[in-house]
Protein backbone atom coordinates (compact mmCIF):
# COMPACT_ATOMS: atom_id res chain seq x y z
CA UNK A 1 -121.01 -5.29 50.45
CA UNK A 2 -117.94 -3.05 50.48
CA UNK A 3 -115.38 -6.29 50.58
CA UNK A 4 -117.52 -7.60 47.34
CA UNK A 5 -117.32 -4.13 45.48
CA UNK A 6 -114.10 -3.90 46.27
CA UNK A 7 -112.90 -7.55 45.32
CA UNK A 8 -114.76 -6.81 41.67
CA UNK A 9 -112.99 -2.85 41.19
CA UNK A 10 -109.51 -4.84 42.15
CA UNK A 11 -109.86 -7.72 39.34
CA UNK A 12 -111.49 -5.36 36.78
CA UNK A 13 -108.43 -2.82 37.48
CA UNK A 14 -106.06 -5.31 38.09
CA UNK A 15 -105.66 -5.61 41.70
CA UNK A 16 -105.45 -9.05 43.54
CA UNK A 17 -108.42 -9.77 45.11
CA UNK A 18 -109.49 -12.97 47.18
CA UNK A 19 -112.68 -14.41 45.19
CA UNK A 20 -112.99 -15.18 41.94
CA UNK A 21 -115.22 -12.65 40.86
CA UNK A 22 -118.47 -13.41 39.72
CA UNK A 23 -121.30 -10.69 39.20
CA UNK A 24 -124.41 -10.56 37.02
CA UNK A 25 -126.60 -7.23 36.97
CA UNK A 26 -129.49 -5.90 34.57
CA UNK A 27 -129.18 -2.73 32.89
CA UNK A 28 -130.35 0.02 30.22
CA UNK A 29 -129.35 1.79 27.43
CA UNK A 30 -129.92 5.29 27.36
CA UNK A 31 -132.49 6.82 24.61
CA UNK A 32 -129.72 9.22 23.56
CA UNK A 33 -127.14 6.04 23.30
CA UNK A 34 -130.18 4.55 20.86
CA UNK A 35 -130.60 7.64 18.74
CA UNK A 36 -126.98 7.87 18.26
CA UNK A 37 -126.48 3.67 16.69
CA UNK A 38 -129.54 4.70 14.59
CA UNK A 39 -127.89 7.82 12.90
CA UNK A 40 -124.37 5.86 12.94
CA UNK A 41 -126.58 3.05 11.20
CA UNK A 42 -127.73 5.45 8.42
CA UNK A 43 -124.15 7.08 8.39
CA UNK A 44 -121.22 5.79 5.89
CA UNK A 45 -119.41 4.20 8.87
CA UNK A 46 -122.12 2.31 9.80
CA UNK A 47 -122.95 0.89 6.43
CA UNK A 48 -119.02 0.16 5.39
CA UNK A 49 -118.78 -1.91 8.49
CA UNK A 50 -122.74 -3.61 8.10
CA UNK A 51 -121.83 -4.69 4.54
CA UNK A 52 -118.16 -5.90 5.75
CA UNK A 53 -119.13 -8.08 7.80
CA UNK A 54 -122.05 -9.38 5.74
CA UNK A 55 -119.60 -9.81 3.26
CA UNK A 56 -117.15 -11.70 5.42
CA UNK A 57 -119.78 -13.92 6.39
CA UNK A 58 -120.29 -14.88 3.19
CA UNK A 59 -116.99 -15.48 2.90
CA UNK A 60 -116.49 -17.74 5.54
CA UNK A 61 -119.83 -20.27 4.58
CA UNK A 62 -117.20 -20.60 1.47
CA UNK A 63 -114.11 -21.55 3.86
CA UNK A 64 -112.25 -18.07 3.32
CA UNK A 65 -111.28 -16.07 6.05
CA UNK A 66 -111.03 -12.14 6.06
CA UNK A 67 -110.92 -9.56 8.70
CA UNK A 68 -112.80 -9.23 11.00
CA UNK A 69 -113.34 -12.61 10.79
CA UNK A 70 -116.37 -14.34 11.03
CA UNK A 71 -117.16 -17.59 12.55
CA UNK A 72 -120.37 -19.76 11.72
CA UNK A 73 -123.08 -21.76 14.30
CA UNK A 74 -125.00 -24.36 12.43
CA UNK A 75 -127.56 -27.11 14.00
CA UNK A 76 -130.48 -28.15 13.57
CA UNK A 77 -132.20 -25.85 16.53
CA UNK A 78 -129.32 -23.71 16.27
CA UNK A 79 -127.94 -21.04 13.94
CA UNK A 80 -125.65 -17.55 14.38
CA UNK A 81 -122.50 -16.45 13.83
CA UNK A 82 -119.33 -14.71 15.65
CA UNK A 83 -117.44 -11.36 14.99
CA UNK A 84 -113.58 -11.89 16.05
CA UNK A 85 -112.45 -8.22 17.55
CA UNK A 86 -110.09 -7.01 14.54
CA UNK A 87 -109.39 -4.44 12.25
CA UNK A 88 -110.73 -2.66 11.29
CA UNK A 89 -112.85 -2.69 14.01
CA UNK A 90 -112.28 0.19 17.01
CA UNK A 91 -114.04 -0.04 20.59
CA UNK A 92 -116.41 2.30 19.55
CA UNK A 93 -117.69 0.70 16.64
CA UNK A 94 -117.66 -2.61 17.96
CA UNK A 95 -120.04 -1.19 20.60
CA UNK A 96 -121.85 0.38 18.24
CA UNK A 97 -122.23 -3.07 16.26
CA UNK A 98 -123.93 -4.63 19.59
CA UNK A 99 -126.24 -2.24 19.89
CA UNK A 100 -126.83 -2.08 15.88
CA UNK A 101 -127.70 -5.82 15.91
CA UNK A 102 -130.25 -5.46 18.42
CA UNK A 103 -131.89 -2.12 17.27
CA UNK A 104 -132.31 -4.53 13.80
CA UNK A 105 -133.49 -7.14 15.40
CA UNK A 106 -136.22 -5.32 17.50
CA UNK A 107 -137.29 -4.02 13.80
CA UNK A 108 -137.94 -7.18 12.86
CA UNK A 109 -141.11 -7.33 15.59
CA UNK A 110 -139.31 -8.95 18.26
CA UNK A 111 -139.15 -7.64 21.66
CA UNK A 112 -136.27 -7.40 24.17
CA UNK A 113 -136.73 -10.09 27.58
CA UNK A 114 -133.76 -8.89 29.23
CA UNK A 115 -130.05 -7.03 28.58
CA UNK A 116 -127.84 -8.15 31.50
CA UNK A 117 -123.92 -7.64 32.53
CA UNK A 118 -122.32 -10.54 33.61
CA UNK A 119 -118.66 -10.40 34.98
CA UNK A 120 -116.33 -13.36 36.01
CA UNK A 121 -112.96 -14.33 36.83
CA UNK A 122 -111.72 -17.13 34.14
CA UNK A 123 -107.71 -17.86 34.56
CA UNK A 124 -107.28 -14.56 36.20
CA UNK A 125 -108.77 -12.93 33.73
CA UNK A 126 -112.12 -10.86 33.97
CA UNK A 127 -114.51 -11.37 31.10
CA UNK A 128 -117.49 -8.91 30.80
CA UNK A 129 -120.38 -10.42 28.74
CA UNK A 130 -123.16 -7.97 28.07
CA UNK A 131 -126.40 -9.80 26.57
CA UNK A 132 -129.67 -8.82 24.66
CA UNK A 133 -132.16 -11.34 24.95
CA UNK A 134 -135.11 -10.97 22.40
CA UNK A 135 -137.86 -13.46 21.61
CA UNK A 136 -141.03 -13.21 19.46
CA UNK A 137 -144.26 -11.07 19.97
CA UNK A 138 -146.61 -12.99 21.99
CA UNK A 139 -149.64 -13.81 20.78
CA UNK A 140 -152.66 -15.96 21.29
CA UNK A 141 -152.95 -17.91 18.20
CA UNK A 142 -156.57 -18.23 15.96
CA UNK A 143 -157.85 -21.48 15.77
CA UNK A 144 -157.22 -24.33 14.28
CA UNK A 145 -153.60 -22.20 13.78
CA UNK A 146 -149.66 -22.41 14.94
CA UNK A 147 -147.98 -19.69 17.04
CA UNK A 148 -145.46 -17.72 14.70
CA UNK A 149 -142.03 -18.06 16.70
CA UNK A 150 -140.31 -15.63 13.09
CA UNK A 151 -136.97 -16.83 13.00
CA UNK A 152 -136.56 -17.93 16.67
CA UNK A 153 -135.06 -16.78 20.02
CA UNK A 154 -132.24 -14.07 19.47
CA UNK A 155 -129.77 -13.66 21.77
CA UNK A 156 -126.87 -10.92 21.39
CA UNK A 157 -123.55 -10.99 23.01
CA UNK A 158 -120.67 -8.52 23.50
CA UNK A 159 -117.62 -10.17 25.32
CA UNK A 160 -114.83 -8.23 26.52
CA UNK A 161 -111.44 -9.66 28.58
CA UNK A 162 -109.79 -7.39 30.73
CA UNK A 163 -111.59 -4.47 29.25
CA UNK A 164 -110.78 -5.69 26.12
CA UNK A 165 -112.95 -6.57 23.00
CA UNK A 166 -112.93 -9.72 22.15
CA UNK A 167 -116.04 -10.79 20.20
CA UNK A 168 -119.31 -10.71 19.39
CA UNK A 169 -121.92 -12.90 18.71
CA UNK A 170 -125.98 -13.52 17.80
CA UNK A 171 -127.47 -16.57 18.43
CA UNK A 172 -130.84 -17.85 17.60
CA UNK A 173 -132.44 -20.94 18.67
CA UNK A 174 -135.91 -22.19 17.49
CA UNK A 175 -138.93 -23.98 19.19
CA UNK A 176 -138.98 -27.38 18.32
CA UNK A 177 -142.86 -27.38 19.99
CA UNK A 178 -145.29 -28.42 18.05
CA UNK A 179 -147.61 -25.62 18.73
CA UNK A 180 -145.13 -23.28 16.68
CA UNK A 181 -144.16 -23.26 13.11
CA UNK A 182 -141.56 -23.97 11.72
CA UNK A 183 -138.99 -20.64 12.40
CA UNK A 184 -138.35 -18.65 9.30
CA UNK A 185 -135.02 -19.57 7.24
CA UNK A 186 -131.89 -18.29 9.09
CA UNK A 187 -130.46 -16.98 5.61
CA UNK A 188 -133.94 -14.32 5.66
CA UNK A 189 -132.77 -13.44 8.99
CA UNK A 190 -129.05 -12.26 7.82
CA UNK A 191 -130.33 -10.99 5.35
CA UNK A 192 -132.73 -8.67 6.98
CA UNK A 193 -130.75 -7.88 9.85
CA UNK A 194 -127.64 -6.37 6.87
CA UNK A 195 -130.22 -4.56 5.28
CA UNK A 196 -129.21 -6.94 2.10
CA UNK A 197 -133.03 -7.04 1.17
């Protein structure tokens, strides 16, 4: 155990380890932490950066390009969208952002599976990917009557690169079962998760 902890301290601080490193662990986020991104959500900061990049995304469904720039995922059982590291983003606030999205989404009735820390070597590089995974209440459906699936799975991501943020992204892919409905429009989603409505 000591040879594997230290092989993933020396990549993540730039040592020269012998394995690719390659380490995936669950984890928490402390009540405190979650007070704090819901008073930073009500705060100014919060809001300039929410409508900014609500804005951008906008933006970008009409092939224009601001900062931080947004990138769009559309298919058929597919739908999200990406949030390049940039100005004027800061580490703080683009932690706060990953937390923010979940904390939305979680008011929307979903409920969290799993939030997990994965950490590889890629090109001698070590990329941290922290993700929420969030899916629908479940429910036994009345009779005669499809299961609501709301807008789909949600996944959130927060990638860094040698400690480094790089992106972020939310992901949602819908049941295609036929014992679900049809998953509410992605638009309603954006929508609710900016606060637009």
């Amino acid at each position: 155990m000591g040879n594997f902890l230290d092989d993933l301290l020396g990549k993540v601080f730039k040592g020269s380890g012998k394995t690719p490193v390659n380490y995936k662990e669950n984890f928490a986020v402390k009540t405190e932490d979650l007070e704090e991104i819901d008073a930073w959500l009500d705060s100014d900061e919060g809001n300039t950066l929410m409508n900014l990049i609500y804005k951008n995304y906008h933006l970008k469904r009409s092939q224009i390009n601001a900062s931080p720039q947004v990138h769009i995922f559309q298919s058929p059982y597919a739908n999200g969208f990406a949030v390049t590291y940039d100005s004027p983003l800061t580490q703080k606030s683009f932690s706060n952002l990953f937390l923010a999205f979940s904390r939305r989404v979680l008011a929307l009735g979903y409920q969290q599976v799993s939030l997990d820390r994965k950490l590889e070597e890629i090109n001698e590089q070590v990329k941290s990917t922290e993700k929420f995974y969030l899916k629908p209440p479940l429910q036994a459906p009345a009779e005669n009557e499809l299961i609501s699936q709301l807008y789909g799975n949600v996944s959130i991501e927060k990638v860094t690169i040698d400690n480094q943020p790089s992106y972020l992204k939310l992901l949602v892919t819908v049941y295609s079962d036929r014992l679900y409905q049809n998953a509410k429009p992605f638009d309603q989603l954006m929508d609710r998760l900016f606060n637009a409505t």
